[in-house]
C-alpha atoms as a PDB file:
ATOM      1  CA  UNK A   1       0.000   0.000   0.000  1.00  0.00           C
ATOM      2  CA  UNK A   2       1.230   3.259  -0.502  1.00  0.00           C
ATOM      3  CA  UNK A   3       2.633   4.973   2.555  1.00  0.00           C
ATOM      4  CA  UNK A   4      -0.018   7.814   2.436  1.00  0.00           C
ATOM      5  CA  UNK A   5      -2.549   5.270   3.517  1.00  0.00           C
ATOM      6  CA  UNK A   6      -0.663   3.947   6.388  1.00  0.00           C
ATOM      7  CA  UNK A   7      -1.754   5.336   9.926  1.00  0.00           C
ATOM      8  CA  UNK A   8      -1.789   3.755  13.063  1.00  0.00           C
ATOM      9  CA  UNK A   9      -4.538   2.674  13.674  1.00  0.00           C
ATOM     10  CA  UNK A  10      -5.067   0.841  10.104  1.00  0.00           C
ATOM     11  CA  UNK A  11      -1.698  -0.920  11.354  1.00  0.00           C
ATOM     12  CA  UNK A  12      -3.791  -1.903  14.418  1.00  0.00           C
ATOM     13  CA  UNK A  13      -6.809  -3.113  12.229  1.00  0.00           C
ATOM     14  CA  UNK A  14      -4.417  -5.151  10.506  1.00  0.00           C
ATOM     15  CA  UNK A  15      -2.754  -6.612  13.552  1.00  0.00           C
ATOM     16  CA  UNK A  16      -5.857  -7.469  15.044  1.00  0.00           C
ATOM     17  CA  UNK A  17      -6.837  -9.442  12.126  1.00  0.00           C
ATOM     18  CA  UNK A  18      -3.580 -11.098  12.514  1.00  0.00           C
ATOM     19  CA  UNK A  19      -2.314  -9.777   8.982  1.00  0.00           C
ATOM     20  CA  UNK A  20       1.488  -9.750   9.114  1.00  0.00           C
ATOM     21  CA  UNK A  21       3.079  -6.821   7.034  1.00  0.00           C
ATOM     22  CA  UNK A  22       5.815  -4.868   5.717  1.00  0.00           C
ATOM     23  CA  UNK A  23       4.779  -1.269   4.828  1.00  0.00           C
ATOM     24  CA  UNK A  24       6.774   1.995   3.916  1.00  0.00           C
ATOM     25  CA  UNK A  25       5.355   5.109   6.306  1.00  0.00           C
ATOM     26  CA  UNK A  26       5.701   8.822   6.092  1.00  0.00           C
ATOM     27  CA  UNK A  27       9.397   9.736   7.670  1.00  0.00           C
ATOM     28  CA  UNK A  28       6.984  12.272   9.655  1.00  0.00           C
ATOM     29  CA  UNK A  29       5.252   9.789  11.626  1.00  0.00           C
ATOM     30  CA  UNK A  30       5.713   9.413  15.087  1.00  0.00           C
ATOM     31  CA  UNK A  31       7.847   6.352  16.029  1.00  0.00           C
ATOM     32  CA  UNK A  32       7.927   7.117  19.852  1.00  0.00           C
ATOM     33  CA  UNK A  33       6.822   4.754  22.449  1.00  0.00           C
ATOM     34  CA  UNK A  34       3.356   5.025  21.949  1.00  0.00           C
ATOM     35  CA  UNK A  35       3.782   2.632  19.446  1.00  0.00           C
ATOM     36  CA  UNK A  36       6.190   0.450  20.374  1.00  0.00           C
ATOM     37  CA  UNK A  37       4.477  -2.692  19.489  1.00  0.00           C
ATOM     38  CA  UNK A  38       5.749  -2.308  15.411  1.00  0.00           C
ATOM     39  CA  UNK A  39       9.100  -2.355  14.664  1.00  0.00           C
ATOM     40  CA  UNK A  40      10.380   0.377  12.398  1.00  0.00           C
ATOM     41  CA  UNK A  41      13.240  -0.053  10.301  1.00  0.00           C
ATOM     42  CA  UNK A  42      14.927   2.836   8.605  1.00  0.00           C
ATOM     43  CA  UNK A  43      16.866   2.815   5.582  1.00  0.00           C
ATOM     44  CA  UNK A  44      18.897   5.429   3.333  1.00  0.00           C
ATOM     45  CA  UNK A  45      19.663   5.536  -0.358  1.00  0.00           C
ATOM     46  CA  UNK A  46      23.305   6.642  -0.712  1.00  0.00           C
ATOM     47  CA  UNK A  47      22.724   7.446  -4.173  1.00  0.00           C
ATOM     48  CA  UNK A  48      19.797   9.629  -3.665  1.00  0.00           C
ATOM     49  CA  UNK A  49      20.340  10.680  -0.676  1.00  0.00           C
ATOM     50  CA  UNK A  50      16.977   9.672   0.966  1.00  0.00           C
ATOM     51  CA  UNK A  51      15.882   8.031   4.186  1.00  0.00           C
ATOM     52  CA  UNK A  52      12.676   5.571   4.181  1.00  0.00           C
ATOM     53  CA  UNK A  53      11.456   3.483   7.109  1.00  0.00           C
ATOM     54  CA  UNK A  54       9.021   0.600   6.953  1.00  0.00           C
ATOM     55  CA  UNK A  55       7.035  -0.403   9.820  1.00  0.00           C
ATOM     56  CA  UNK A  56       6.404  -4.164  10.562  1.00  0.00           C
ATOM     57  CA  UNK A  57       4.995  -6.500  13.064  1.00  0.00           C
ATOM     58  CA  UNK A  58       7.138  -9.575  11.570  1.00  0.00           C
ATOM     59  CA  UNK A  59       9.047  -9.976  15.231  1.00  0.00           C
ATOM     60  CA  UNK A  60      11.795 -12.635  13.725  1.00  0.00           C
ATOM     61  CA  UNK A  61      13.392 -11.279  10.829  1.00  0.00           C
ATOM     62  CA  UNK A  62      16.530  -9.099  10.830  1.00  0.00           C
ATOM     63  CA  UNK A  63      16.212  -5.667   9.454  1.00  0.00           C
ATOM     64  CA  UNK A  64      18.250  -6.916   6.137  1.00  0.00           C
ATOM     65  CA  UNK A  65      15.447  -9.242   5.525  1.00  0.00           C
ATOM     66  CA  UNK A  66      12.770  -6.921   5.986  1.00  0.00           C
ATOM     67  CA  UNK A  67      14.376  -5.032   3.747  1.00  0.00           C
ATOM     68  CA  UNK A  68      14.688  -7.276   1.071  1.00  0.00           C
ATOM     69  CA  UNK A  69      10.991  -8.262   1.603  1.00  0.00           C
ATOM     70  CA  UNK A  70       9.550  -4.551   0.867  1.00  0.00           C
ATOM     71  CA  UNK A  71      12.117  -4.759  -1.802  1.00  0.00           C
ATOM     72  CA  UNK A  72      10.858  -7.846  -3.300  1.00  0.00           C
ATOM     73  CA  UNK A  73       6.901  -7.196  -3.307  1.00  0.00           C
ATOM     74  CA  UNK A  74       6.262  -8.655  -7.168  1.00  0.00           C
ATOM     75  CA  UNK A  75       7.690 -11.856  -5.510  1.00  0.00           C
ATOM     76  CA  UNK A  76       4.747 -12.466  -3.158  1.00  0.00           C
ATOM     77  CA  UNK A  77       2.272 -11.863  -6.913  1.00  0.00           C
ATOM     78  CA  UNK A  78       4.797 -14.207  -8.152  1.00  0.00           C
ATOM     79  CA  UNK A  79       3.237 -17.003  -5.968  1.00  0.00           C
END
């Protein structure tokens, strides 16, 4: 989805439904404790000289792999 859509609380609805995602969100969002139940994983592009961060409740994977998973999303259509 894009990251204009992503809030909060959708997060929740989707957590709730026990959904498991990987979704870019606005760099303006607050990340503080409030919601401390997502992980949030920040990236930059050297190149362009950008920052991203993707919030995720997938617990078990290491940041690289989350990564590569928002990376990767024609993979999961692939299937």
């Amino acid at each position: 989805m894009d990251r204009g859509f992503a809030s909060w609380e959708f997060l929740d609805e989707l957590s709730a439904t026990q959904t498991r995602f990987v979704v870019q969100i606005k760099n303006n969002m607050k990340t503080e404790l409030e919601h401390e139940r997502y992980r949030v994983v920040w990236f930059c592009d050297l190149e362009n000289h950008s920052e991203f961060r993707l919030a995720t409740n997938l617990q078990l994977l290491t940041n690289e792999e989350i990564g590569e998973i928002y990376r990767n999303p024609w993979q999961i259509e692939i299937l």
